[in-house]
C-alpha atoms as a PDB file:
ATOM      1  CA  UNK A   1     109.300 107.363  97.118  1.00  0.00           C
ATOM      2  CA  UNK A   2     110.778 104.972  94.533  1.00  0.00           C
ATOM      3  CA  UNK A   3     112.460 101.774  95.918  1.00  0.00           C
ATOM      4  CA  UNK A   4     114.783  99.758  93.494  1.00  0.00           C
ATOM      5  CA  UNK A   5     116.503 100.289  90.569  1.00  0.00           C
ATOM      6  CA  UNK A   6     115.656  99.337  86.746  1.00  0.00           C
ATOM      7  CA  UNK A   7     111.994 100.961  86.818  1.00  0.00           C
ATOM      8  CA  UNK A   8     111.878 100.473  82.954  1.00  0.00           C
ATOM      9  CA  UNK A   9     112.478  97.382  82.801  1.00  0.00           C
ATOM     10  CA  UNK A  10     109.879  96.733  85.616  1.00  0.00           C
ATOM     11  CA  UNK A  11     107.355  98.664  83.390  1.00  0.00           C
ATOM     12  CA  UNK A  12     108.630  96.797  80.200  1.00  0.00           C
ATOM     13  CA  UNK A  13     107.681  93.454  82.224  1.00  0.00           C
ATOM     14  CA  UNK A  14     104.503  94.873  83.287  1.00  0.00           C
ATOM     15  CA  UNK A  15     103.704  95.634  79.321  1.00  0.00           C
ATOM     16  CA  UNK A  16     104.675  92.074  78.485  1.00  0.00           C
ATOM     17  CA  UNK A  17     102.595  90.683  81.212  1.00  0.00           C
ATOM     18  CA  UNK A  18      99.660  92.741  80.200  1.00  0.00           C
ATOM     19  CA  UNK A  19     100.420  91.352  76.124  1.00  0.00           C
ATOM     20  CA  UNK A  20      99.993  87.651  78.111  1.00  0.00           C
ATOM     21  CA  UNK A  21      97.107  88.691  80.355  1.00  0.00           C
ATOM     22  CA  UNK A  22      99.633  87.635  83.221  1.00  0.00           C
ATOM     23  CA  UNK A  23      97.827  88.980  85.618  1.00  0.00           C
ATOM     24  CA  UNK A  24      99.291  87.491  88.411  1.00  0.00           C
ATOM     25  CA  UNK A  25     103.242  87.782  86.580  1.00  0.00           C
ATOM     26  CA  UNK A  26     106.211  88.415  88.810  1.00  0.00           C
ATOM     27  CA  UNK A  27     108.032  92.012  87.348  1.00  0.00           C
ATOM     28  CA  UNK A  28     110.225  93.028  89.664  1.00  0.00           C
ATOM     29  CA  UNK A  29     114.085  92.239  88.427  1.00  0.00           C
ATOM     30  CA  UNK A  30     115.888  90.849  91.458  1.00  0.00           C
ATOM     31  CA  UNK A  31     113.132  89.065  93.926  1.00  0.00           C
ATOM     32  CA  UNK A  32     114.771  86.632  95.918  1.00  0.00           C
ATOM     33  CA  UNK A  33     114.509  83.154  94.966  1.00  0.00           C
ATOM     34  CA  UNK A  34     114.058  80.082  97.522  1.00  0.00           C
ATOM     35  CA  UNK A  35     113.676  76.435  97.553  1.00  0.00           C
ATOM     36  CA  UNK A  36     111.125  74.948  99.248  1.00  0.00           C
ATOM     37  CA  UNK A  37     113.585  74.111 102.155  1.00  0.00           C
ATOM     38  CA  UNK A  38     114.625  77.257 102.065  1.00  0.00           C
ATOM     39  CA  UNK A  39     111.466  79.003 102.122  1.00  0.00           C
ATOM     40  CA  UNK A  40     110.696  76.040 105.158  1.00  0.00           C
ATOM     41  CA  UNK A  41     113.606  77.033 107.276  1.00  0.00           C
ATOM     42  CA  UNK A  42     113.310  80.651 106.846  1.00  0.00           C
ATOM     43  CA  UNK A  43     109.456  80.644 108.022  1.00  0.00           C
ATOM     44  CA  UNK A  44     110.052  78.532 110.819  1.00  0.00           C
ATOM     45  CA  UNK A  45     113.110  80.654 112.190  1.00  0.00           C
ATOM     46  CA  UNK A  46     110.653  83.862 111.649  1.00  0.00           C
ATOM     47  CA  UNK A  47     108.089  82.337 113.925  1.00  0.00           C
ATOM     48  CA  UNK A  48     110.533  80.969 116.412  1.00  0.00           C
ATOM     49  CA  UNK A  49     112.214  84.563 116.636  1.00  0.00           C
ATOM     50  CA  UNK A  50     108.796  86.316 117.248  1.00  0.00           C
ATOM     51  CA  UNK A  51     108.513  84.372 120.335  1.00  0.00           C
ATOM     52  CA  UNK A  52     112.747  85.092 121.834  1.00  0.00           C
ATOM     53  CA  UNK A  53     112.821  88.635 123.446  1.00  0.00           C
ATOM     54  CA  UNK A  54     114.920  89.711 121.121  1.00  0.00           C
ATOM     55  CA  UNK A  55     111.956  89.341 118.468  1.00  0.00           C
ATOM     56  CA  UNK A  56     109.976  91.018 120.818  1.00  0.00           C
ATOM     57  CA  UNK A  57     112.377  93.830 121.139  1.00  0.00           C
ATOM     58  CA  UNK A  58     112.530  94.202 117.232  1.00  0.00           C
ATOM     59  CA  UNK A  59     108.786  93.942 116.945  1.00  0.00           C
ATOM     60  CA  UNK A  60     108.562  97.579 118.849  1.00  0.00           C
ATOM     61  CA  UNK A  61     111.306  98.976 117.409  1.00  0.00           C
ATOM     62  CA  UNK A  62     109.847  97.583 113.765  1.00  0.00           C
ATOM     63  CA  UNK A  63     106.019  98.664 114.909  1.00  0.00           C
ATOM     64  CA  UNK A  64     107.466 102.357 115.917  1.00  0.00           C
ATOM     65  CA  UNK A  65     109.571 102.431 112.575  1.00  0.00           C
ATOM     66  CA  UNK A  66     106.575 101.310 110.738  1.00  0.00           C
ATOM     67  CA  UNK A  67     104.505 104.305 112.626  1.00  0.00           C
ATOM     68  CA  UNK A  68     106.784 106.569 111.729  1.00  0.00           C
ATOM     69  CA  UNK A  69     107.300 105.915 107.899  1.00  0.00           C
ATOM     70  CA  UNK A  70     103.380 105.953 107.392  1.00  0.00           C
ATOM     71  CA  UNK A  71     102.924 109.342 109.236  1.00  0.00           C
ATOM     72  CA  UNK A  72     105.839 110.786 107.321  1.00  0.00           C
ATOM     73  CA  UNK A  73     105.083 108.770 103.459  1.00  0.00           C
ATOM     74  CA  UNK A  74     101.539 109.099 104.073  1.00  0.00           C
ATOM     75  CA  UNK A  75     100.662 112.612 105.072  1.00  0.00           C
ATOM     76  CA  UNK A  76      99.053 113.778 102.052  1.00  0.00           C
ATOM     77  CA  UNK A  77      97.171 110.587 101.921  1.00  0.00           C
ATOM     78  CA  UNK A  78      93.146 110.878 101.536  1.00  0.00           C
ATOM     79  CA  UNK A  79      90.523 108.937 102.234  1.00  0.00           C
ATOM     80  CA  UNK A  80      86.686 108.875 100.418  1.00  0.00           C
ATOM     81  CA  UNK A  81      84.024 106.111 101.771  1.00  0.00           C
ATOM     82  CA  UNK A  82      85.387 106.334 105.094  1.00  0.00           C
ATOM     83  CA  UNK A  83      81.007 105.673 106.191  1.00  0.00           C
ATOM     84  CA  UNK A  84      81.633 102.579 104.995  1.00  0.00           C
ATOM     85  CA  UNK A  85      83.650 101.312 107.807  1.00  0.00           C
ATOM     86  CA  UNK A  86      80.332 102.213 110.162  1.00  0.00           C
ATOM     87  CA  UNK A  87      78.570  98.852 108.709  1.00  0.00           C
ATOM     88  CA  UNK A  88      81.592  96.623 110.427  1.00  0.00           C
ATOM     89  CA  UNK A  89      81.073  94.778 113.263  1.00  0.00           C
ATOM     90  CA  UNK A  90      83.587  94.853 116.047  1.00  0.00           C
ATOM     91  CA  UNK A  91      86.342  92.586 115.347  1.00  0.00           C
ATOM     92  CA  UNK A  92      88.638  90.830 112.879  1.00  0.00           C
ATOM     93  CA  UNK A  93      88.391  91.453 109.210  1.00  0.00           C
ATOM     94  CA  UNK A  94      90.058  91.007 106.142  1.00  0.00           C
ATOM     95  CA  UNK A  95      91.169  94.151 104.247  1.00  0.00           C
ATOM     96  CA  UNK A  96      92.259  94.177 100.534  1.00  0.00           C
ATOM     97  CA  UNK A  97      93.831  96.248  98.362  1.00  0.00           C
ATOM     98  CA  UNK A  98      95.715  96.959  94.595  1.00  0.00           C
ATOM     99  CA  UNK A  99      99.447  95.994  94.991  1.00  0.00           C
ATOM    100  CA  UNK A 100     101.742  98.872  93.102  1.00  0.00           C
ATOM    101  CA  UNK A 101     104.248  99.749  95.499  1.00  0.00           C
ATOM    102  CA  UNK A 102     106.981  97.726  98.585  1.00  0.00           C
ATOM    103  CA  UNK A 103     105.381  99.816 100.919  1.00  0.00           C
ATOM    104  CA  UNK A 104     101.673 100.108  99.509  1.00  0.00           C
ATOM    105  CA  UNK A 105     100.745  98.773 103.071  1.00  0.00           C
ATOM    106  CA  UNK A 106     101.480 101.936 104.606  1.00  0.00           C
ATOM    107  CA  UNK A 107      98.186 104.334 103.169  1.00  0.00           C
ATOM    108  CA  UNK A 108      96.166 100.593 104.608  1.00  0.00           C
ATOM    109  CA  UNK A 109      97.945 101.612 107.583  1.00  0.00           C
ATOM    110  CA  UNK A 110      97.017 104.695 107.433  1.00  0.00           C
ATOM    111  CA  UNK A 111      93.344 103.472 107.312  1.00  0.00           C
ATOM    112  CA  UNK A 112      93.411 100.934 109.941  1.00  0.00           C
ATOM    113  CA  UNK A 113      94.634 103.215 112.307  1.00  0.00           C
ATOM    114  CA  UNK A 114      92.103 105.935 111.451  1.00  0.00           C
ATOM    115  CA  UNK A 115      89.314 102.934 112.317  1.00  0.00           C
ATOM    116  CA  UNK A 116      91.299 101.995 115.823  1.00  0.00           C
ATOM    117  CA  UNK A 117      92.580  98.730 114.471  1.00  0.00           C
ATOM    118  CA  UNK A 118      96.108  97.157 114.632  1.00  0.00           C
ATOM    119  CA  UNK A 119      97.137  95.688 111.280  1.00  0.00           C
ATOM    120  CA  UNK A 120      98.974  92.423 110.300  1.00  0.00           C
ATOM    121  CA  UNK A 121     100.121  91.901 106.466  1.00  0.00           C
ATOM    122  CA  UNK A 122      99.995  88.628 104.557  1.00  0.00           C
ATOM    123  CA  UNK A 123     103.460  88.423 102.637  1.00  0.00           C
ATOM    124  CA  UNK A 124     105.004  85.797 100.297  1.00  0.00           C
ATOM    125  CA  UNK A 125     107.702  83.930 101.978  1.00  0.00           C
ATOM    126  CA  UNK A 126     110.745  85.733  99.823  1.00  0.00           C
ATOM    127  CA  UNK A 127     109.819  88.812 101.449  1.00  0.00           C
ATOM    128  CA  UNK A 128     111.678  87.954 104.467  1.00  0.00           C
ATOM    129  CA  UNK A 129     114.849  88.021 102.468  1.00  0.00           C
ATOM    130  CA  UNK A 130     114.576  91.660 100.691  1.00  0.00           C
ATOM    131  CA  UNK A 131     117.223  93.820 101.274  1.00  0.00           C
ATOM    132  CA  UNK A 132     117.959  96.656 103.310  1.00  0.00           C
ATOM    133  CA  UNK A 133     115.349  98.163 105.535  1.00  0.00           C
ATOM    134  CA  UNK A 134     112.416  96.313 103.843  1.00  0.00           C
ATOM    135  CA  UNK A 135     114.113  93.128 105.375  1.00  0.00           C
ATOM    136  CA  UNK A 136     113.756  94.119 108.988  1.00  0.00           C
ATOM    137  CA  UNK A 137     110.443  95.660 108.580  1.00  0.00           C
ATOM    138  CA  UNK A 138     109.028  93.055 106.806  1.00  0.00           C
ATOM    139  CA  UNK A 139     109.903  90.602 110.330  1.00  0.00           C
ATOM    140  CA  UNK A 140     109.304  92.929 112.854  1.00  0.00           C
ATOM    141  CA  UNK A 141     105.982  94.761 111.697  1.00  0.00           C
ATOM    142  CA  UNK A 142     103.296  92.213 112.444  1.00  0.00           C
ATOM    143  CA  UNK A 143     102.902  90.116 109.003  1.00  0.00           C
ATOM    144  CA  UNK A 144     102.352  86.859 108.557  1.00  0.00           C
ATOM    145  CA  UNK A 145     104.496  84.495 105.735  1.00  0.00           C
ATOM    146  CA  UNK A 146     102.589  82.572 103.393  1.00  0.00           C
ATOM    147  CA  UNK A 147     104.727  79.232 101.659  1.00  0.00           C
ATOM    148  CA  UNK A 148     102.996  78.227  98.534  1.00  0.00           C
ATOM    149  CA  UNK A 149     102.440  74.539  99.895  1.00  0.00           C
ATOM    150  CA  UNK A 150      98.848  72.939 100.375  1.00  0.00           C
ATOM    151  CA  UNK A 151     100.096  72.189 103.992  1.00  0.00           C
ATOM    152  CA  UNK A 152     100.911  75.269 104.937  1.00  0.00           C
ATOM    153  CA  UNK A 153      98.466  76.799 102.930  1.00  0.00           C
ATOM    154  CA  UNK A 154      95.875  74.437 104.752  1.00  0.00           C
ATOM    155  CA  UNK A 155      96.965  74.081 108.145  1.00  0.00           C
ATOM    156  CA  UNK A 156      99.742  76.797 109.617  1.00  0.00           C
ATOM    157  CA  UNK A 157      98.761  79.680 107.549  1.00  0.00           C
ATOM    158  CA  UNK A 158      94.711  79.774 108.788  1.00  0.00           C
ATOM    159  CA  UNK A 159      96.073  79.008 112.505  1.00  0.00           C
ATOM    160  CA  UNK A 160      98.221  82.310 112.002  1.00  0.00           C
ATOM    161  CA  UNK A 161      95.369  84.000 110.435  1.00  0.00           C
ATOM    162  CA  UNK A 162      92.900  82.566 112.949  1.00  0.00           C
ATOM    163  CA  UNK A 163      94.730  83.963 116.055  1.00  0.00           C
ATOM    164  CA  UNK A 164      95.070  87.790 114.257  1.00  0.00           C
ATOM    165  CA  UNK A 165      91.435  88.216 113.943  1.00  0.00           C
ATOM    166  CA  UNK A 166      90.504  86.721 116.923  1.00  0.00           C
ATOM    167  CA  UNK A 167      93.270  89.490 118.400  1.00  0.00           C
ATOM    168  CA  UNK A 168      90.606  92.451 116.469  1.00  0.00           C
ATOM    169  CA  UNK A 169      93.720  92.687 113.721  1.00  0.00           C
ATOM    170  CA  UNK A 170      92.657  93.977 110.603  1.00  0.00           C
ATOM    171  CA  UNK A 171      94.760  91.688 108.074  1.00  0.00           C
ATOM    172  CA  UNK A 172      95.536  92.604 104.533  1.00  0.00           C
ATOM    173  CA  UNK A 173      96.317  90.235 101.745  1.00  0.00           C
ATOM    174  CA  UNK A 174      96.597  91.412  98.292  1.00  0.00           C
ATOM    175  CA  UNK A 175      94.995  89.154  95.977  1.00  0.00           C
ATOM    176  CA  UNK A 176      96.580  90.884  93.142  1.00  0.00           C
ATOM    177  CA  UNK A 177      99.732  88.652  94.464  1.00  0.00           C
ATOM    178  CA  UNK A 178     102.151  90.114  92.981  1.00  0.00           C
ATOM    179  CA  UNK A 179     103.339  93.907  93.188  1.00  0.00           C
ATOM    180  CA  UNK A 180     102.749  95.907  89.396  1.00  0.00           C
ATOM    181  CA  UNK A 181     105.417  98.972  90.603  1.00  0.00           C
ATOM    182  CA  UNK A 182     102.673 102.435  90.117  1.00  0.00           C
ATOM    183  CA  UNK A 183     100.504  99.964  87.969  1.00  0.00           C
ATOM    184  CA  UNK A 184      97.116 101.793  87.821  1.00  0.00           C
ATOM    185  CA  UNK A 185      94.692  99.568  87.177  1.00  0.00           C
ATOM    186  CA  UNK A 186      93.115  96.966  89.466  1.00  0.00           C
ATOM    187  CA  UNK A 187      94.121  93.215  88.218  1.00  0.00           C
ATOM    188  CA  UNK A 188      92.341  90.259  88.315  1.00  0.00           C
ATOM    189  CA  UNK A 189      92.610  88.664  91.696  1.00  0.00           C
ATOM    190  CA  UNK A 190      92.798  85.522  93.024  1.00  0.00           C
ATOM    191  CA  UNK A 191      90.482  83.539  95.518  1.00  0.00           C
ATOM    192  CA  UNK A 192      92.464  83.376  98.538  1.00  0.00           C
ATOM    193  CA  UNK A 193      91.894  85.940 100.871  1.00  0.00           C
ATOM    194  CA  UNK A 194      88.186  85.386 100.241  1.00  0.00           C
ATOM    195  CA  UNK A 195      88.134  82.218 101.213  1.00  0.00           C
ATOM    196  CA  UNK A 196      89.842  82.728 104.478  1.00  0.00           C
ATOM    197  CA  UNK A 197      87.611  85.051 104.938  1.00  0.00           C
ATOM    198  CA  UNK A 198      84.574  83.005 104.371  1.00  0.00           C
ATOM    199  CA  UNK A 199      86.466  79.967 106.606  1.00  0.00           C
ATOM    200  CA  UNK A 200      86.910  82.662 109.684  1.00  0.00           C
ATOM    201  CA  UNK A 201      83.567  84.263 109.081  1.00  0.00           C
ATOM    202  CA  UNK A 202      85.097  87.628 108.856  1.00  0.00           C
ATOM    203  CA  UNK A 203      84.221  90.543 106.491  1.00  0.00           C
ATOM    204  CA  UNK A 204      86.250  91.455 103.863  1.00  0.00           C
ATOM    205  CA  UNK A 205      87.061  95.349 104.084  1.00  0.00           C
ATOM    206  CA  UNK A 206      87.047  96.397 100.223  1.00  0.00           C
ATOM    207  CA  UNK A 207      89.596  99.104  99.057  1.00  0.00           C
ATOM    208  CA  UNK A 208      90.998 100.764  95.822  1.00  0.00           C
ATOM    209  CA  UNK A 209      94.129 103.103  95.844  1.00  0.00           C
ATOM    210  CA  UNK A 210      94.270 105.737  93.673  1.00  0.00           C
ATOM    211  CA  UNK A 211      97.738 107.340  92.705  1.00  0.00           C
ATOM    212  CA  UNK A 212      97.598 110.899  91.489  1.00  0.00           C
ATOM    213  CA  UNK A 213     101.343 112.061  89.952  1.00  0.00           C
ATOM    214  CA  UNK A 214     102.692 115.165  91.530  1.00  0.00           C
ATOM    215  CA  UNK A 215     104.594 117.646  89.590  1.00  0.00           C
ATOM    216  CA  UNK A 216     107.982 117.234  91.429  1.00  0.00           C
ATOM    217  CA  UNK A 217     110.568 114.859  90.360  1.00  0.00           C
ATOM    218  CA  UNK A 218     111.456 111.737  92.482  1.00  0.00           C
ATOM    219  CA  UNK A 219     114.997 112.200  93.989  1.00  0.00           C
ATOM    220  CA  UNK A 220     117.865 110.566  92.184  1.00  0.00           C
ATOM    221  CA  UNK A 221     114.964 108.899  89.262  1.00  0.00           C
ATOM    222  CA  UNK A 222     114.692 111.969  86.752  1.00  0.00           C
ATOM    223  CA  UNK A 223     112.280 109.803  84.881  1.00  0.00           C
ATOM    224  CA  UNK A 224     109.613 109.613  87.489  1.00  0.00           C
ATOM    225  CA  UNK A 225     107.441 112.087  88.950  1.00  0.00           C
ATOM    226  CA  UNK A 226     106.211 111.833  92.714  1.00  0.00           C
ATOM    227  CA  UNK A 227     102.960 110.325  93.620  1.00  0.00           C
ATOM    228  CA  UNK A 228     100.380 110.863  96.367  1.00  0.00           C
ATOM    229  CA  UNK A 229      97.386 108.413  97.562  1.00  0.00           C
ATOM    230  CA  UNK A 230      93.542 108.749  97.771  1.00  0.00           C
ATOM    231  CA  UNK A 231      91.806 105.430 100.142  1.00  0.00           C
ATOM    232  CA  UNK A 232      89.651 104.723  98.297  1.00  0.00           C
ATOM    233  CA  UNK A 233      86.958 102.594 101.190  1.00  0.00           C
ATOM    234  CA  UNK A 234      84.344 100.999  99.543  1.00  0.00           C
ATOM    235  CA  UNK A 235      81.132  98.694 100.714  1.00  0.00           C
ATOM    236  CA  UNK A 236      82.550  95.525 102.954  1.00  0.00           C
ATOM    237  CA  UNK A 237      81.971  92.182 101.732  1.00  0.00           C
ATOM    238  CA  UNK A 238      80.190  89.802 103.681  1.00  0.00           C
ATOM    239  CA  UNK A 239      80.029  85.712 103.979  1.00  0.00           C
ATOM    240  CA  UNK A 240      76.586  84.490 103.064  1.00  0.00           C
ATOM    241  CA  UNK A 241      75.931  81.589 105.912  1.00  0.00           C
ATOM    242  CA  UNK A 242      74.311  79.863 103.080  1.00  0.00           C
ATOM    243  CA  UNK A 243      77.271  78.933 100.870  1.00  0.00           C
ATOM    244  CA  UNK A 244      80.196  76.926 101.458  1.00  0.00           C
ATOM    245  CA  UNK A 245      83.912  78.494 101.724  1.00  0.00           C
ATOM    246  CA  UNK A 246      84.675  78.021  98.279  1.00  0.00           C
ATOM    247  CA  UNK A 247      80.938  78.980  96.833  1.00  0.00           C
ATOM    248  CA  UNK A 248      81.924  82.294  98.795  1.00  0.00           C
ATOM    249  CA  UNK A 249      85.532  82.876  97.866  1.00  0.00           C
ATOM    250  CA  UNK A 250      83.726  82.915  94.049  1.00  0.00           C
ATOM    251  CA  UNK A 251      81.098  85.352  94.573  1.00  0.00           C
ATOM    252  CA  UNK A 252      83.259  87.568  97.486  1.00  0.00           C
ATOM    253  CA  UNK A 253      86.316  87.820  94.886  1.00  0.00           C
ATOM    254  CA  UNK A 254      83.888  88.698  91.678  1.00  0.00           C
ATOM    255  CA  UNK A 255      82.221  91.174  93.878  1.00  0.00           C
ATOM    256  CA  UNK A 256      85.457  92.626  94.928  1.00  0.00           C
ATOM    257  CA  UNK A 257      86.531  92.728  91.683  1.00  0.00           C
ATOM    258  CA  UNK A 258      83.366  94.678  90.617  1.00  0.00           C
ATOM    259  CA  UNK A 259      84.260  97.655  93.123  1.00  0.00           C
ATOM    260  CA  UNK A 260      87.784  98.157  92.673  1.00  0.00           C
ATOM    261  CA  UNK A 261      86.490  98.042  88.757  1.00  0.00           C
ATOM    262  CA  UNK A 262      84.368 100.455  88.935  1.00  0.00           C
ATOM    263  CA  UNK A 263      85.590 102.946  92.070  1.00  0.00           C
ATOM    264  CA  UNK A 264      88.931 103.142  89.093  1.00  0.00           C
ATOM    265  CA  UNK A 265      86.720 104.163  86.445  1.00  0.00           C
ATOM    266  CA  UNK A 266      84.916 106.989  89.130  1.00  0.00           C
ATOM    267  CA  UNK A 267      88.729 107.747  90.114  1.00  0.00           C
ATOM    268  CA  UNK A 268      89.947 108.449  87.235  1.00  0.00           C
ATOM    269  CA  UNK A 269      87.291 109.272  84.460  1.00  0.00           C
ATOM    270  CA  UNK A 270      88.055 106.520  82.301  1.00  0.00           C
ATOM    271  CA  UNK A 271      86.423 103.050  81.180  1.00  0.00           C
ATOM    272  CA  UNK A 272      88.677 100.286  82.160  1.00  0.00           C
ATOM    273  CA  UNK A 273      90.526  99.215  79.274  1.00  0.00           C
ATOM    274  CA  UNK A 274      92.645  95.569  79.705  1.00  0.00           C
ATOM    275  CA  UNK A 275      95.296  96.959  77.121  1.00  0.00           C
ATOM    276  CA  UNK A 276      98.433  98.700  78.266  1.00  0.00           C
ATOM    277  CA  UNK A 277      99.382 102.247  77.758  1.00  0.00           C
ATOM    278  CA  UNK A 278     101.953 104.516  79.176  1.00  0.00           C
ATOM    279  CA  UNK A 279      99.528 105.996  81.316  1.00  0.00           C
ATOM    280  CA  UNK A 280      99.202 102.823  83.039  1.00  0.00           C
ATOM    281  CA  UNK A 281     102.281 103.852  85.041  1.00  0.00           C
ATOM    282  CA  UNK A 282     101.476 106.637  87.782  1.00  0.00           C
ATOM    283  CA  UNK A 283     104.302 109.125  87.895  1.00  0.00           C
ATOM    284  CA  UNK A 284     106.349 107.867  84.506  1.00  0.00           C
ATOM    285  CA  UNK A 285     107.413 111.293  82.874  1.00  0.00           C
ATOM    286  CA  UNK A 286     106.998 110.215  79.479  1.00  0.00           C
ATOM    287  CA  UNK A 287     103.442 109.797  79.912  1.00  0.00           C
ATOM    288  CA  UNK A 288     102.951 112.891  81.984  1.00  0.00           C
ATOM    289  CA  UNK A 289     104.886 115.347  79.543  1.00  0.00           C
ATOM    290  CA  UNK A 290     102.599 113.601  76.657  1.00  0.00           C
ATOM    291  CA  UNK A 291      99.397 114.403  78.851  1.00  0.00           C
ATOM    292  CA  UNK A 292     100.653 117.987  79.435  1.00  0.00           C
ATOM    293  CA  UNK A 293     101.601 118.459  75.958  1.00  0.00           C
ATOM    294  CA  UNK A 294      97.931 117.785  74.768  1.00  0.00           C
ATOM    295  CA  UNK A 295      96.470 119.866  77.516  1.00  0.00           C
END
């Protein structure tokens, strides 16, 4: 399922990111963009509207529409390391995961629910203001805003975090950051989510999605083929008691890093190379007709 328009110049933006060794570069063409009042007031009014009935309302309708898409988009998703979840003890944890697609969280989902956890979803602030159906689900399917401001950062954003693990939520935060559309390759990732977990003393559930191409064309994209999902669940991370937060979010995010590294090369046969290549882009039908051609 392909969401938005101008997928080549996404992957031309993704190519000129990968030139820079942007890592962590915005692609998408049309994001929304917010001041920081904006950003302010439209986090505040989400958190104020979970608590009105008519939140509440939209939070089952969202939650059952959320269901719904990941049985339907998700159905031929599979799962490998699934004995991995049997070293977790009961509660909260922090799951993480390669960002490639708006609705990526849906396969986590998937995963969460297989493992009899709810799941709440760390999303940038301009998330709220997407378009369309991604707008309501994004307020209404248990996530949790993040404003890029040491306050909130500091203070509101732990509390929020804070009271979904101590709920038994499984919460994922992408520390890619930003969504590569069918990008491949894990990125380098950013500290965050391991230092929240090391603050909350929660493991961090380690994950790598694979994206196999299917030989049917997308609907209404001729230039894309569709893609299917293999979970990829690898060993959880855990806190070491001895180390401060940030001595953990280090050696938690390199380790991290290591796994999604290396469960890509056992995915898909290849060393991990930083440079980009058509192939890059699951689904792209220039690079699939090229592989066919040589096969």
């Amino acid at each position: 399922m392909i969401i938005g328009d101008n997928r080549e110049q996404v992957i031309q933006n993704i190519k000129d990111a990968v030139a820079n060794r942007d890592w962590h570069a915005k692609v998408e063409v049309g994001d929304p963009v917010l001041s920081l009042k904006e950003s302010k007031e439209l986090v505040n009014n989400f958190w104020h509207e979970q608590k009105t009935v008519k939140g509440k309302i939209n939070d089952r309708i969202g939650h059952l529409l959320f269901d719904t898409l990941m049985h339907i988009l998700t159905s031929s998703t599979t799962f490998t390391g699934l004995e991995n979840l049997a070293d977790l003890p009961q509660g909260g944890a922090i799951i993480t995961a390669n960002h490639f697609n708006q609705i990526d969280s849906l396969p986590v989902k998937h995963l969460a629910n297989k493992a009899h956890h709810s799941l709440k979803i760390a999303i940038e602030d301009t998330n709220l203001k997407l378009p369309g159906i991604l707008c309501y689900l994004m307020n209404y399917v248990g996530t949790i805003p993040l404003i890029e401001t040491p306050s909130y950062v500091g203070n509101e954003f732990p509390r929020h975090l804070h009271d979904a693990l101590e709920q038994n939520n499984w919460v994922l935060i992408y520390p890619e950051q930003e969504m590569w559309w069918n990008y491949r390759k894990p990125r380098e990732l950013k500290r965050g989510a391991y230092y929240f977990a090391a603050k909350q003393n929660v493991p961090v559930i380690s994950t790598f999605i694979e994206i196999q191409t299917i030989d049917k064309l997308e609907k209404d994209h001729p230039n894309f083929y569709q893609t299917k999902y293999v979970v990829h669940v690898l060993p959880p991370i855990f806190p070491d008691v001895k180390l401060s937060a940030n001595e953990n979010s280090k050696k938690m995010m390199v380790c991290d890093y290591q796994q999604k590294v290396a469960a890509y090369e056992k995915a898909y046969q290849r060393k991990l190379d930083l440079t980009f290549t058509p192939w890059d882009i699951a689904g792209w039908r220039f690079n699939y007709q090229k592989n066919q051609n040589k096969s």
